[in-house]
N, C-alpha and C. Protein backbone atom coordinates (compact mmCIF):
# COMPACT_ATOMS: atom_id res chain seq x y z
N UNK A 1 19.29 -11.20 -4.31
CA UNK A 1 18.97 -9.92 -3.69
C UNK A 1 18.74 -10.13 -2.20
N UNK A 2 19.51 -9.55 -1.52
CA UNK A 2 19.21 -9.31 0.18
C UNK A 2 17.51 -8.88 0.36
N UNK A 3 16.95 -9.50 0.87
CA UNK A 3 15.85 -9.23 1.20
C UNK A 3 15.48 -8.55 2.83
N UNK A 4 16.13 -7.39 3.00
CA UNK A 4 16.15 -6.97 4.62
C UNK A 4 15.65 -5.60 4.15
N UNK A 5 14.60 -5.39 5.05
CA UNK A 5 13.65 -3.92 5.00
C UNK A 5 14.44 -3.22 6.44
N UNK A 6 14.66 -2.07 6.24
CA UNK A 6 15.15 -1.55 7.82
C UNK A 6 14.03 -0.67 8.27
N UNK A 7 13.75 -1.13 9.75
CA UNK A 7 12.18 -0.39 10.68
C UNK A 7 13.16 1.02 10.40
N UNK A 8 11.83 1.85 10.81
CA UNK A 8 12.61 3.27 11.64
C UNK A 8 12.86 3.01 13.20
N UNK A 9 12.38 1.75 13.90
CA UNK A 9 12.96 2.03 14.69
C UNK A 9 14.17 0.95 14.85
N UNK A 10 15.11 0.94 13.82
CA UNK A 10 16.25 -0.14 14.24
C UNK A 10 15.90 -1.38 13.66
N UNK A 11 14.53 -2.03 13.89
CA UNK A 11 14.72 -3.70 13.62
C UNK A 11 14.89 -4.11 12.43
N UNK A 12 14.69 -4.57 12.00
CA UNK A 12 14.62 -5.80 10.47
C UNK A 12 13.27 -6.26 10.34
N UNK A 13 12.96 -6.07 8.80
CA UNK A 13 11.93 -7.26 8.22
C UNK A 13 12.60 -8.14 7.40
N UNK A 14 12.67 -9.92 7.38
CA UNK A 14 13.18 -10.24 6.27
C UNK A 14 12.26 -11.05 6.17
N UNK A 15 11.61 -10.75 4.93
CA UNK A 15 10.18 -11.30 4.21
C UNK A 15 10.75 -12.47 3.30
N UNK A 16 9.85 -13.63 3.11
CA UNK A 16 9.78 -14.73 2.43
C UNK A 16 9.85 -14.52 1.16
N UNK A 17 9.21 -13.17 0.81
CA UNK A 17 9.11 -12.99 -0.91
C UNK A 17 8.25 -11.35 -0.67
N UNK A 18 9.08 -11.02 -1.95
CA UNK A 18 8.76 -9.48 -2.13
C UNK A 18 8.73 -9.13 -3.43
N UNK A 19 7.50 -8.79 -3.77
CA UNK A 19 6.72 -8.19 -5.13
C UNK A 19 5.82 -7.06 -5.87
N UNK A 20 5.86 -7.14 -6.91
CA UNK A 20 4.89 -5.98 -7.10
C UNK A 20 5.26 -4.67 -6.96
N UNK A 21 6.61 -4.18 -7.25
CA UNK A 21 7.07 -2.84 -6.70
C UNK A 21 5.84 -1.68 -7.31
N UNK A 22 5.90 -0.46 -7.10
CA UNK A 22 5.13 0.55 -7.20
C UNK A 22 6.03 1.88 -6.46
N UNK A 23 6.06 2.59 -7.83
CA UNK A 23 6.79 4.26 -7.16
C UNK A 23 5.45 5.03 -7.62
N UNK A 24 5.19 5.43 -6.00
CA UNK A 24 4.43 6.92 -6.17
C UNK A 24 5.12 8.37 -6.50
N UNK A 25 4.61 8.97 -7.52
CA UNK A 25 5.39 9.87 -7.92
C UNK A 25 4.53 11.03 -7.78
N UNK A 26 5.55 12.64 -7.32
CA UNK A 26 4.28 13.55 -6.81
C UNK A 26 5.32 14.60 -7.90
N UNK A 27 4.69 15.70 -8.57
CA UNK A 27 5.19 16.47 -9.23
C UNK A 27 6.88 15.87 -9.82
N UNK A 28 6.38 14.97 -10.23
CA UNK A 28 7.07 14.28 -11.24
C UNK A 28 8.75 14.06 -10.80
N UNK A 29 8.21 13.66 -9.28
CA UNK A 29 9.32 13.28 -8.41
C UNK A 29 9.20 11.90 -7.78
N UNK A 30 10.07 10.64 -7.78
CA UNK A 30 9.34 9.67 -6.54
C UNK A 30 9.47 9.77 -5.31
N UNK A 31 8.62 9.32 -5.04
CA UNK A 31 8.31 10.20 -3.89
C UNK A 31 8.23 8.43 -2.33
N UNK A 32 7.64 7.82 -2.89
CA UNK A 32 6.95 6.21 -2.00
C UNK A 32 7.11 5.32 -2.65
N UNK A 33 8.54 4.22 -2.45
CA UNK A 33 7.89 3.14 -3.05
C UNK A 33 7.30 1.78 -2.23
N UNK A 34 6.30 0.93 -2.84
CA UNK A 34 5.69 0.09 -2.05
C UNK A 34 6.08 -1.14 -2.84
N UNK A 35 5.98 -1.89 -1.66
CA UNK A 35 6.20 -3.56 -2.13
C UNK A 35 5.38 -4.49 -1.52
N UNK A 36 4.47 -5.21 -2.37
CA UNK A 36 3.97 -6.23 -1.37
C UNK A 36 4.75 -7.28 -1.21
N UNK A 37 4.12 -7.90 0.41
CA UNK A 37 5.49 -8.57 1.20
C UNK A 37 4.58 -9.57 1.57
N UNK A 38 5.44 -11.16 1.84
CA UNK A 38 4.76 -12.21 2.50
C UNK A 38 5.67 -12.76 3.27
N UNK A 39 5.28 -12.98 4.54
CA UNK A 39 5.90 -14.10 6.06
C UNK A 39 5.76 -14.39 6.35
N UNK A 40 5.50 -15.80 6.17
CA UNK A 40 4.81 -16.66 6.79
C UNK A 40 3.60 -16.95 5.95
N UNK A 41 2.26 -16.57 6.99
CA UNK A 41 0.95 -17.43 6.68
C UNK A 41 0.12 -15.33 6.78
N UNK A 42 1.29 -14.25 7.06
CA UNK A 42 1.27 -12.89 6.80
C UNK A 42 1.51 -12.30 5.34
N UNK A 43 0.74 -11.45 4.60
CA UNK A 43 0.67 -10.65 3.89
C UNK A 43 0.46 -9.08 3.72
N UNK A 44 1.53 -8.11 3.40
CA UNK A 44 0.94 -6.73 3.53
C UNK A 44 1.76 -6.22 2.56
N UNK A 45 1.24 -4.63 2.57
CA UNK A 45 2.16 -3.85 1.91
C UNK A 45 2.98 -2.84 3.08
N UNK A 46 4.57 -2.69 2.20
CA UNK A 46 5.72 -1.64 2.80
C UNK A 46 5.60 -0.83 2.18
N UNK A 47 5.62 0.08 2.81
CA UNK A 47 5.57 1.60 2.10
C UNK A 47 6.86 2.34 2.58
N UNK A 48 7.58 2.14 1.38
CA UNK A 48 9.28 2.89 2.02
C UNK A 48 9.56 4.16 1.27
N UNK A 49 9.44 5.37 2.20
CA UNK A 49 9.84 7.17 1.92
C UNK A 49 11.46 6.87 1.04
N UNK A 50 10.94 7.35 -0.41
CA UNK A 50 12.34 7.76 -1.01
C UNK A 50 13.15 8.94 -0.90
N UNK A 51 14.00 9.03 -0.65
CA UNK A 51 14.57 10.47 -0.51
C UNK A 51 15.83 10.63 -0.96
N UNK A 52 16.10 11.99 -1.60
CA UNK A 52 17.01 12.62 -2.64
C UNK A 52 18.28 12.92 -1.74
């Protein structure tokens, strides 16, 4: 699996390892999904807008 997140503004994340997916779902739509991400000696969560 390509591991490349695209910024909104243009750049790239390419994370060491990516886990834990999670879809937020709002009136039984998804709506956010999140992934926690690690780079380096860095850890966070992405929160990427799904859209229809």
């Amino acid at each position: 699996m390509d591991k490349r997140i695209v910024l909104s503004n243009g750049g790239e994340l390419i994370p060491d390892r990516m886990e834990r997916p999670f879809v937020f779902v709002e009136n039984h739509e998804p709506v956010v999904l999140s992934l926690a991400v690690k780079k380096a000696n860095d850890s966070y969560v992405v929160l990427i807008p799904l859209r229809h």
